[in-house]
PDB file of N, CA and C in Angstrom:
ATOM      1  N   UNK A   1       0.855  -1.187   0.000  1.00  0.00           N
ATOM      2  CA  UNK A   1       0.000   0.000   0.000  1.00  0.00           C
ATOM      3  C   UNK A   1       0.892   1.239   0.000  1.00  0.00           C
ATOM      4  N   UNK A   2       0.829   2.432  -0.788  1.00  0.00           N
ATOM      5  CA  UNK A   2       1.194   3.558  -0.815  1.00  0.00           C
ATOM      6  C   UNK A   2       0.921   4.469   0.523  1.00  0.00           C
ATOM      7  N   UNK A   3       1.049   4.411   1.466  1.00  0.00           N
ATOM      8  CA  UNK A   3       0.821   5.373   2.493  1.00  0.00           C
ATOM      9  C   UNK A   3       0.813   7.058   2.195  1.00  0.00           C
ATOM     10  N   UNK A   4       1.641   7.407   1.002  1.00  0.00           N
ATOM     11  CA  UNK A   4       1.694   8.683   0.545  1.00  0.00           C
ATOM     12  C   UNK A   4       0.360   9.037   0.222  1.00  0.00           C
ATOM     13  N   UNK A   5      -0.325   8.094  -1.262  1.00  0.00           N
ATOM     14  CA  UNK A   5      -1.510   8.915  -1.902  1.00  0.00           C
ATOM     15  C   UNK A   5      -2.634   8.480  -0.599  1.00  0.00           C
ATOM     16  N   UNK A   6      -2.866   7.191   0.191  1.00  0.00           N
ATOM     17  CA  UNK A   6      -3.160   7.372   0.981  1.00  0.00           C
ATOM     18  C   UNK A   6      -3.917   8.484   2.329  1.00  0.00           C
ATOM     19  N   UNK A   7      -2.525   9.473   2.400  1.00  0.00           N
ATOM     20  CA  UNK A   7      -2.241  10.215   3.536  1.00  0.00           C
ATOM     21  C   UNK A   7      -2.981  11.444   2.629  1.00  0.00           C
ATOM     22  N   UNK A   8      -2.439  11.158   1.653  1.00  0.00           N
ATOM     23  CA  UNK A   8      -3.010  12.745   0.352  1.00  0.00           C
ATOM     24  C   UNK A   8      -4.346  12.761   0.520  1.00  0.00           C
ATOM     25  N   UNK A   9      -5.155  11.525   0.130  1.00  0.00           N
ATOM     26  CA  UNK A   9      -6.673  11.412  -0.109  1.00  0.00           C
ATOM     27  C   UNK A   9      -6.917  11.812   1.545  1.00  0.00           C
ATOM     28  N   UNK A  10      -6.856  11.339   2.408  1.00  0.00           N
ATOM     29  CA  UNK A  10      -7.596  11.854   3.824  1.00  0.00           C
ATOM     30  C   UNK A  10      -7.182  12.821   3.937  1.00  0.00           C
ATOM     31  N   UNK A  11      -6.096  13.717   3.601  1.00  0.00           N
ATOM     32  CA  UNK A  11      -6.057  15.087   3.830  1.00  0.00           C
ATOM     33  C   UNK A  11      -6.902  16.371   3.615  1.00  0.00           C
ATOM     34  N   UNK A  12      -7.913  15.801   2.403  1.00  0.00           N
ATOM     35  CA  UNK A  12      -8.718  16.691   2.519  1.00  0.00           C
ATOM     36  C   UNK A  12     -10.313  16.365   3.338  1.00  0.00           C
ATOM     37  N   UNK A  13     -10.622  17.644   3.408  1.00  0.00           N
ATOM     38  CA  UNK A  13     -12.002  17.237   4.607  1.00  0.00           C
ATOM     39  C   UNK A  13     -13.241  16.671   3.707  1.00  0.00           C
ATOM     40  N   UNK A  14     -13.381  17.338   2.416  1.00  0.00           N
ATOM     41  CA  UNK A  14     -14.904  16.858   1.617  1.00  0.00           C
ATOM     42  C   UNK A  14     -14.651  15.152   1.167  1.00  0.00           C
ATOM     43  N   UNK A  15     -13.170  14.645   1.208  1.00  0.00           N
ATOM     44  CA  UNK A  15     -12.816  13.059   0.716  1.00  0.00           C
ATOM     45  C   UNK A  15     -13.390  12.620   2.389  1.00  0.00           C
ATOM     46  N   UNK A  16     -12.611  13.011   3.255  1.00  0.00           N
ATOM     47  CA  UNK A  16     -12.938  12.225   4.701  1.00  0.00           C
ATOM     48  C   UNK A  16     -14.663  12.418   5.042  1.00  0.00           C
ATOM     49  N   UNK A  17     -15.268  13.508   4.899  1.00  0.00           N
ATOM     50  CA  UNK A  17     -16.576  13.114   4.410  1.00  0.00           C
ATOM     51  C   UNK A  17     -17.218  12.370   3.501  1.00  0.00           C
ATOM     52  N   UNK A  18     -16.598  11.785   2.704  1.00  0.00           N
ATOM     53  CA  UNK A  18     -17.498  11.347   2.218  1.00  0.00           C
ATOM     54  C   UNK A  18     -16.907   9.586   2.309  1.00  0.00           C
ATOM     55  N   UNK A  19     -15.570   9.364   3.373  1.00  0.00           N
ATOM     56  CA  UNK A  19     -15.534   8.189   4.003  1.00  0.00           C
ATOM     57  C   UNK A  19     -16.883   8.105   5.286  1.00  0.00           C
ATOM     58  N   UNK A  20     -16.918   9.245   5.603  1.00  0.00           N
ATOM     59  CA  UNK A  20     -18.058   8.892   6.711  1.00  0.00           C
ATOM     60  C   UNK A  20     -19.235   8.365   6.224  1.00  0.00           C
ATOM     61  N   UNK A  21     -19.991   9.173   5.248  1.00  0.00           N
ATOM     62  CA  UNK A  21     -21.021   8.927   4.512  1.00  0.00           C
ATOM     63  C   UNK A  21     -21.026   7.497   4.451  1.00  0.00           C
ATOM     64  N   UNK A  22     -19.609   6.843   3.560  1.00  0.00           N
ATOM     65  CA  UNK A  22     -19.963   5.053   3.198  1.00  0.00           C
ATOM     66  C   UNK A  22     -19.889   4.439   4.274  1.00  0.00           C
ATOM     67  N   UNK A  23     -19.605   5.076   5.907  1.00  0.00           N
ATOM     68  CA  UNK A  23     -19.954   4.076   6.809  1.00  0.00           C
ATOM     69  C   UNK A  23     -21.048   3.761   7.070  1.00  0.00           C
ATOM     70  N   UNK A  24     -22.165   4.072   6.600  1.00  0.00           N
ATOM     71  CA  UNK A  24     -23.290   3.670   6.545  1.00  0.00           C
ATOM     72  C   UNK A  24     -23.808   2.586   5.436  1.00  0.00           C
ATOM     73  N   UNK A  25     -22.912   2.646   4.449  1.00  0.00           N
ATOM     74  CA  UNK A  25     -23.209   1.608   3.359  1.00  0.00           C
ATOM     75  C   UNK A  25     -22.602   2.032   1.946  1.00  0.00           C
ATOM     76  N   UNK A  26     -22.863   1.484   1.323  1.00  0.00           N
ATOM     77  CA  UNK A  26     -22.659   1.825  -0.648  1.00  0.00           C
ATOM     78  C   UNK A  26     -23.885   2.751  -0.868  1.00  0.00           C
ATOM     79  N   UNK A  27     -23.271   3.722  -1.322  1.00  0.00           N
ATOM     80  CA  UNK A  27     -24.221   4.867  -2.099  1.00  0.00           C
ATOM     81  C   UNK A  27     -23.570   5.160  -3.653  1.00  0.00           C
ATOM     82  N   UNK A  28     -24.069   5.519  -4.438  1.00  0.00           N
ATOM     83  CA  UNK A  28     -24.076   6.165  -5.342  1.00  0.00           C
ATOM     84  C   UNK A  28     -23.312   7.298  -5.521  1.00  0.00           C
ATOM     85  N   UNK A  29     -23.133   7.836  -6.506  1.00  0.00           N
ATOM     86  CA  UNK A  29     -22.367   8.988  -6.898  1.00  0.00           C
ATOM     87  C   UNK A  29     -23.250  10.332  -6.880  1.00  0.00           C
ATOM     88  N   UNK A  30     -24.338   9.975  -7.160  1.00  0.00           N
ATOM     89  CA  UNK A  30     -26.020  10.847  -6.764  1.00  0.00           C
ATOM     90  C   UNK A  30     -25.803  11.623  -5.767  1.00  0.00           C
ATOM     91  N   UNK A  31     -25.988   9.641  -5.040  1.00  0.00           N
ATOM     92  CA  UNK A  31     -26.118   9.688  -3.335  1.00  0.00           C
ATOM     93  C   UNK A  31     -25.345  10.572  -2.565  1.00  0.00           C
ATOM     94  N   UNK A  32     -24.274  10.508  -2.650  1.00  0.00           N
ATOM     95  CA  UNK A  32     -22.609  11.069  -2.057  1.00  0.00           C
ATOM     96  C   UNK A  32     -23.158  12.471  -2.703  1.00  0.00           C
ATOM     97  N   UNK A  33     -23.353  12.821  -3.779  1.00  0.00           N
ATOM     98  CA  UNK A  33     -23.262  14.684  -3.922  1.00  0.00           C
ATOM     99  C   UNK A  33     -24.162  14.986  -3.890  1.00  0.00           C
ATOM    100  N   UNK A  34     -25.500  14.785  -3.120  1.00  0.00           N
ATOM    101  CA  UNK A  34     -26.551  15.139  -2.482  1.00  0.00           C
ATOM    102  C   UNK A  34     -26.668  15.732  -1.112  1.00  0.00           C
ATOM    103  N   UNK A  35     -24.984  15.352  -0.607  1.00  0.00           N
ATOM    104  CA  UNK A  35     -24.296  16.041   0.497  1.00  0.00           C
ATOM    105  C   UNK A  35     -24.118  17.163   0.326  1.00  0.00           C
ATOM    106  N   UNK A  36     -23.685  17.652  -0.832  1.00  0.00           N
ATOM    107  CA  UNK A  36     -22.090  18.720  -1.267  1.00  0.00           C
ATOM    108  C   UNK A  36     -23.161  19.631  -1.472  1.00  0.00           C
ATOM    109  N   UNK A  37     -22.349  21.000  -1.749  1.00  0.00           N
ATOM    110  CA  UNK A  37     -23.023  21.516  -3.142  1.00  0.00           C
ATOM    111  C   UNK A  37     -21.705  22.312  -3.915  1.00  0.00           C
ATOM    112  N   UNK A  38     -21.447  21.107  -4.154  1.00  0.00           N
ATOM    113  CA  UNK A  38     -20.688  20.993  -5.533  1.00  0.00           C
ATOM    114  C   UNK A  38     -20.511  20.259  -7.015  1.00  0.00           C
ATOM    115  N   UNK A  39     -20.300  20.638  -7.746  1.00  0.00           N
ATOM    116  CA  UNK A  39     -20.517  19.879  -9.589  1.00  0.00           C
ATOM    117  C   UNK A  39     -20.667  18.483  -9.028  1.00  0.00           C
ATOM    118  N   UNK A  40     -20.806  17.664 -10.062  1.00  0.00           N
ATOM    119  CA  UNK A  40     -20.433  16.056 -10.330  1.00  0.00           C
ATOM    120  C   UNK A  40     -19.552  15.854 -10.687  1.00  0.00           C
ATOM    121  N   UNK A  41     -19.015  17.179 -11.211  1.00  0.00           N
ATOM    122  CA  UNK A  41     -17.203  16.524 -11.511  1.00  0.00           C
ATOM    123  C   UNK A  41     -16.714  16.595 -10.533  1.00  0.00           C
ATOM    124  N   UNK A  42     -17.024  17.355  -9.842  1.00  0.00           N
ATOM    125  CA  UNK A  42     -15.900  17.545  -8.430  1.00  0.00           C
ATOM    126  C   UNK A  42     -15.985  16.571  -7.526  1.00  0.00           C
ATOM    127  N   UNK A  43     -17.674  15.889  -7.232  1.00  0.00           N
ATOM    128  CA  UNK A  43     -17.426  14.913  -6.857  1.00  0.00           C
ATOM    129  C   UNK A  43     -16.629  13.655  -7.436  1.00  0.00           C
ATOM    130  N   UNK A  44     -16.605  13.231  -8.455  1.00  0.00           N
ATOM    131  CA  UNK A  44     -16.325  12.448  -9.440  1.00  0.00           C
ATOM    132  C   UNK A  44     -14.600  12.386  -9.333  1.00  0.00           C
ATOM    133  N   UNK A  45     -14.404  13.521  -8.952  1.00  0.00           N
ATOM    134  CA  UNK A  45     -12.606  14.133  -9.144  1.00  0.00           C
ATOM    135  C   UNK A  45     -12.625  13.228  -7.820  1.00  0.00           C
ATOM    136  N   UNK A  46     -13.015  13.438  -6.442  1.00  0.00           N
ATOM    137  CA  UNK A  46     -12.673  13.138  -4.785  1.00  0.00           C
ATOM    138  C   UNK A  46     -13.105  11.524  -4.765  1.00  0.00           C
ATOM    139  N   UNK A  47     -13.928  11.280  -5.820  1.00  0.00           N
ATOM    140  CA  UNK A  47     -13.760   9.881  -5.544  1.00  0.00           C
ATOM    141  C   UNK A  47     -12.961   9.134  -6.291  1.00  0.00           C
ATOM    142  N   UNK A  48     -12.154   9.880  -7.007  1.00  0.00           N
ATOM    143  CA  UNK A  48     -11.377   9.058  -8.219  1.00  0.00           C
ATOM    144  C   UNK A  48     -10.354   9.091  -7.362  1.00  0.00           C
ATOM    145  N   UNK A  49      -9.379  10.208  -6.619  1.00  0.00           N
ATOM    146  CA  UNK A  49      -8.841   9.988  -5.710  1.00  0.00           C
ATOM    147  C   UNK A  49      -8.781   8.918  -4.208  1.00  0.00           C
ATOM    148  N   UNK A  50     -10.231   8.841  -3.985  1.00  0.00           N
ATOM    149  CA  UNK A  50     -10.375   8.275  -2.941  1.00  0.00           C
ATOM    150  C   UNK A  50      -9.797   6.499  -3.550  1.00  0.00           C
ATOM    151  N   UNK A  51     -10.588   6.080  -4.979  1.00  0.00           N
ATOM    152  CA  UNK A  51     -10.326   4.944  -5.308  1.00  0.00           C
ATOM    153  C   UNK A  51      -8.795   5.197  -5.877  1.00  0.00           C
ATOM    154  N   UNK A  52      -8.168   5.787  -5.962  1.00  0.00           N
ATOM    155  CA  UNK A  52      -6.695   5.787  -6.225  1.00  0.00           C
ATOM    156  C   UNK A  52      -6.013   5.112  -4.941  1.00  0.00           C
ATOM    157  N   UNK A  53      -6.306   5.591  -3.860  1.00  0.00           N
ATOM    158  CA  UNK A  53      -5.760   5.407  -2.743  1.00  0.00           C
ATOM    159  C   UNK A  53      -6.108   4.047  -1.807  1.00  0.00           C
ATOM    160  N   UNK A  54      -7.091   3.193  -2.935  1.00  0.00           N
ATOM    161  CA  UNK A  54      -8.142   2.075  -2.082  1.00  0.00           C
ATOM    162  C   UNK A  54      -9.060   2.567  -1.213  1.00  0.00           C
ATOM    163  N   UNK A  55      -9.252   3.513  -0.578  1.00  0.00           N
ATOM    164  CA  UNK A  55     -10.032   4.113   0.850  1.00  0.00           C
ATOM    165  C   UNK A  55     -11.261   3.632   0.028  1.00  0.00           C
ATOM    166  N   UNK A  56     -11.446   3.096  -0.827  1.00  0.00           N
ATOM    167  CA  UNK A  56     -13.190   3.040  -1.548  1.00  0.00           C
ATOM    168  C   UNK A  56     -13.197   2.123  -2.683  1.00  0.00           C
ATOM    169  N   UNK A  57     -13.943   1.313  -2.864  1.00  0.00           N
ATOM    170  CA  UNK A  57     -14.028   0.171  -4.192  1.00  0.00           C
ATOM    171  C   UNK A  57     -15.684   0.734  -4.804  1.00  0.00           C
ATOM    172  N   UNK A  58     -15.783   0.053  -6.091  1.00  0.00           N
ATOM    173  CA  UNK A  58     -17.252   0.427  -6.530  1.00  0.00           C
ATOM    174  C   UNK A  58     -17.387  -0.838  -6.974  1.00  0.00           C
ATOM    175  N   UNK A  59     -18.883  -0.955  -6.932  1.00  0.00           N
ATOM    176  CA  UNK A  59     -19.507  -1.892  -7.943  1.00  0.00           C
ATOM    177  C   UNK A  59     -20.813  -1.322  -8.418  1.00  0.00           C
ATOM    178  N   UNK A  60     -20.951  -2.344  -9.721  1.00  0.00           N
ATOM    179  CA  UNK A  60     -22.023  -2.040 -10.669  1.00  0.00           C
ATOM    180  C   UNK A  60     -23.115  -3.110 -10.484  1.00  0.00           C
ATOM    181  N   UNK A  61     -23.923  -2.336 -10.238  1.00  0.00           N
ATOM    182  CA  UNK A  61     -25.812  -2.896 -10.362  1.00  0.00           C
ATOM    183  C   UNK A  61     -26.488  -1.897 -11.754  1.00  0.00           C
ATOM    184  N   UNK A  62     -26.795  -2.886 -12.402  1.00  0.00           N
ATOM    185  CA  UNK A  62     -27.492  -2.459 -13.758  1.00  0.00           C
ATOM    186  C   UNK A  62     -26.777  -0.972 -14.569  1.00  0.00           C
ATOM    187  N   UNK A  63     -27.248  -0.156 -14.454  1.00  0.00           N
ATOM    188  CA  UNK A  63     -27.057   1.356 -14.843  1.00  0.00           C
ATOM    189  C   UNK A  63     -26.370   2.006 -13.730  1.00  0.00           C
ATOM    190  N   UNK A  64     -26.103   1.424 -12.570  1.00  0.00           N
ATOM    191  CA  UNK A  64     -25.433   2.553 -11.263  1.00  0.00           C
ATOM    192  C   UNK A  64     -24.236   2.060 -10.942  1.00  0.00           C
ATOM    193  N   UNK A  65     -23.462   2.909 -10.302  1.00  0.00           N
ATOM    194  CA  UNK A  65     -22.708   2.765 -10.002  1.00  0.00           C
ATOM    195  C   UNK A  65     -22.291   2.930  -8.653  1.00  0.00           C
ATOM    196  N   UNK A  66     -22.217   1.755  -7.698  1.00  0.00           N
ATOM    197  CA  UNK A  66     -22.170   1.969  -6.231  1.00  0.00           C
ATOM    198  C   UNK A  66     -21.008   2.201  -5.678  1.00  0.00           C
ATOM    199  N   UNK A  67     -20.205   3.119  -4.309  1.00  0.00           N
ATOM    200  CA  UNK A  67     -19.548   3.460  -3.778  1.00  0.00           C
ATOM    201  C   UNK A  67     -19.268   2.676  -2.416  1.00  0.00           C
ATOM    202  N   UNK A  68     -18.426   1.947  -2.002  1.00  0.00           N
ATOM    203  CA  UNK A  68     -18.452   1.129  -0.774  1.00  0.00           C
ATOM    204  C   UNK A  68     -16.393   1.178  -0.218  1.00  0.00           C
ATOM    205  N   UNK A  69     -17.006   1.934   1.175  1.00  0.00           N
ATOM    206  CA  UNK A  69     -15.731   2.081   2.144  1.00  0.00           C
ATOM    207  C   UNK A  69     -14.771   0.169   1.575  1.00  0.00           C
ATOM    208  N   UNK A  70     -13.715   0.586   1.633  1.00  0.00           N
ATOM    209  CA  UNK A  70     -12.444  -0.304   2.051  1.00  0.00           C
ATOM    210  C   UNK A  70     -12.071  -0.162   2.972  1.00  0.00           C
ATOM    211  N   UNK A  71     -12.566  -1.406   4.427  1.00  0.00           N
ATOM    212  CA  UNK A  71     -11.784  -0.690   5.407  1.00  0.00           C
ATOM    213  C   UNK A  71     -10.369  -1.845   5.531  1.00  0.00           C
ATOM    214  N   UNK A  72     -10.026  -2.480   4.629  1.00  0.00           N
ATOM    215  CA  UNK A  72      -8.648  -3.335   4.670  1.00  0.00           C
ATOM    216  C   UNK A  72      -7.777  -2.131   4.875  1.00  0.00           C
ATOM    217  N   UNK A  73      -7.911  -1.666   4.008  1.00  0.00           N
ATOM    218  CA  UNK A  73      -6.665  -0.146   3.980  1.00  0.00           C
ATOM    219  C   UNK A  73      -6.490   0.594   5.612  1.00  0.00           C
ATOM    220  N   UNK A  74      -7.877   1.112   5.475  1.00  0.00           N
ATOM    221  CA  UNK A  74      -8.048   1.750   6.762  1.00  0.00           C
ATOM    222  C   UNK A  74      -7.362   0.953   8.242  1.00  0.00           C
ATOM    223  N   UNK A  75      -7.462  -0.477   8.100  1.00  0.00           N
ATOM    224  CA  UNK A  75      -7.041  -1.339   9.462  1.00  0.00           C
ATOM    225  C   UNK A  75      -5.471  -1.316   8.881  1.00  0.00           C
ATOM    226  N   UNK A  76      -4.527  -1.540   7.281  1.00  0.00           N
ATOM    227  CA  UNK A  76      -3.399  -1.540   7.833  1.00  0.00           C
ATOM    228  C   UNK A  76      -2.461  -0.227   8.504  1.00  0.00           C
ATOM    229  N   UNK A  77      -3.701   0.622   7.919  1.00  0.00           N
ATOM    230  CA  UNK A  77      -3.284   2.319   8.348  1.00  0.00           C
ATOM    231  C   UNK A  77      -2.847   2.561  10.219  1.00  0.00           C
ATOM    232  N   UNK A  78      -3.859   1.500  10.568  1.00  0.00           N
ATOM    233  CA  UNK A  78      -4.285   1.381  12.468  1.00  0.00           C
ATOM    234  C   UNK A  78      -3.212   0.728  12.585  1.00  0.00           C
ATOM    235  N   UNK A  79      -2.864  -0.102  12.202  1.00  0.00           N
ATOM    236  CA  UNK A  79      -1.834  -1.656  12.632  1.00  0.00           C
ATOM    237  C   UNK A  79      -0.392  -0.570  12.261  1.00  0.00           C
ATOM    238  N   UNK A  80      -0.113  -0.092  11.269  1.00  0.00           N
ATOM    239  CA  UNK A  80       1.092   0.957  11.334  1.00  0.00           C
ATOM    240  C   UNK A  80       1.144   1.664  12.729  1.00  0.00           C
ATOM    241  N   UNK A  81       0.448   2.082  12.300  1.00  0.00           N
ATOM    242  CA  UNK A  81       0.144   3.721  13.508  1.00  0.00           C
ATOM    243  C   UNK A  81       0.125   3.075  15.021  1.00  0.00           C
ATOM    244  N   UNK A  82      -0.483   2.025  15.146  1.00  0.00           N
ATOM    245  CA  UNK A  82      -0.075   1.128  16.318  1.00  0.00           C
ATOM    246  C   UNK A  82       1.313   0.393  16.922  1.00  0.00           C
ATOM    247  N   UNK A  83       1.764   0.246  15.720  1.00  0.00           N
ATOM    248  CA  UNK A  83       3.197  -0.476  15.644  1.00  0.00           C
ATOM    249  C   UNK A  83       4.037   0.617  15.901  1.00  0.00           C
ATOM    250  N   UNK A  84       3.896   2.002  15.177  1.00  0.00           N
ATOM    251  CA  UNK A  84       4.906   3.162  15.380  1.00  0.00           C
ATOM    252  C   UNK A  84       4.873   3.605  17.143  1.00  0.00           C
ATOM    253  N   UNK A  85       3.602   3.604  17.444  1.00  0.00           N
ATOM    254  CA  UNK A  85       3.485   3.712  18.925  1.00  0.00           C
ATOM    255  C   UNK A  85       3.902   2.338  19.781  1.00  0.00           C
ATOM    256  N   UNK A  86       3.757   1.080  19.517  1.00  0.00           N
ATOM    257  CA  UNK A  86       4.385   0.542  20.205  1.00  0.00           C
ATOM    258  C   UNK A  86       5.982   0.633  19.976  1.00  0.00           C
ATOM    259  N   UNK A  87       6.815   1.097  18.866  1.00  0.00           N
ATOM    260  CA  UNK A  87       7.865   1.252  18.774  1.00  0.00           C
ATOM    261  C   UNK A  87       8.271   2.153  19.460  1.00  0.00           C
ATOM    262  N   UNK A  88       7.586   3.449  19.760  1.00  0.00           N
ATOM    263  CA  UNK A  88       8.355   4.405  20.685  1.00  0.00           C
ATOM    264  C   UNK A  88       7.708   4.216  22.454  1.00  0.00           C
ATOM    265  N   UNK A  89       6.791   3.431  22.663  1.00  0.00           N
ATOM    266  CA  UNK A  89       7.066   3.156  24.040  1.00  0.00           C
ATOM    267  C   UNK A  89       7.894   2.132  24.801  1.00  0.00           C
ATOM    268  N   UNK A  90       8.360   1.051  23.715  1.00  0.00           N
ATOM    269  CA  UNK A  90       9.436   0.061  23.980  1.00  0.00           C
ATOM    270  C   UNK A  90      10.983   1.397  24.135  1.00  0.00           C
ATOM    271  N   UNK A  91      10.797   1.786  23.249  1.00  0.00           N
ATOM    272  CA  UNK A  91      12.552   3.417  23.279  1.00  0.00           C
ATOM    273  C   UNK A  91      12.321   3.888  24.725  1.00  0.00           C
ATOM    274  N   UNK A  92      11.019   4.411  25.212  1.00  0.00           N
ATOM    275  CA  UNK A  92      10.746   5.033  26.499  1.00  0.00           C
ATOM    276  C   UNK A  92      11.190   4.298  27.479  1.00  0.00           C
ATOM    277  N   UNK A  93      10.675   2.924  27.540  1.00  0.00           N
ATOM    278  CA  UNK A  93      11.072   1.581  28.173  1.00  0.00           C
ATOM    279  C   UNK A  93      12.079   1.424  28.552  1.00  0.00           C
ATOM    280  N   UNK A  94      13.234   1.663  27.506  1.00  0.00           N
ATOM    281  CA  UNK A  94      14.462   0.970  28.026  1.00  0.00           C
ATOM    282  C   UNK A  94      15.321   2.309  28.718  1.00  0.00           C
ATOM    283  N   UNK A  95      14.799   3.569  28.492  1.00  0.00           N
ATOM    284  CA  UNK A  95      15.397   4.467  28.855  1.00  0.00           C
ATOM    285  C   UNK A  95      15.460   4.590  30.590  1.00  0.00           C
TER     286      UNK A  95
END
């Protein structure tokens, strides 16, 4: 996993909204900019990013196109960020 584009995509606040949004489920591209009030491209732009980064997979039902959280990514993001903290309280440890 890229931790860079990663770190890029949650950096902005309207992408991390609209990770919140899919914790409720797969929505649409509709769905998701029924939030905003901004274009469809712009949404279209934050989720192309978001799926750059994995934070989001889609699938297709007939004519739509559904939006659904990845949280594999999200848990190795925790398991890092956990590991970096257990790495610096073992340093504290021996001090």
């Amino acid at each position: 996993m890229a931790f860079a584009e990663t770190f890029k995509a949650l950096s902005d606040p309207v992408r991390r909204q609209i990770l919140e949004l899919l914790k409720q489920g797969p929505l649409s591209a509709g769905d998701i900019g029924s939030h905003f009030n901004m274009t469809g491209a712009t949404i279209s732009y934050h989720l192309k990013m978001l799926k750059q980064a994995d934070l989001i997979f889609e699938s297709r039902e007939k004519n739509f196109i559904y939006y659904q959280l990845n949280t594999t990514v999200l848990e190795e993001i925790m398991l890092w960020i956990s590991e970096l903290k257990g790495g610096n309280s073992d340093v504290e440890n021996e001090q």
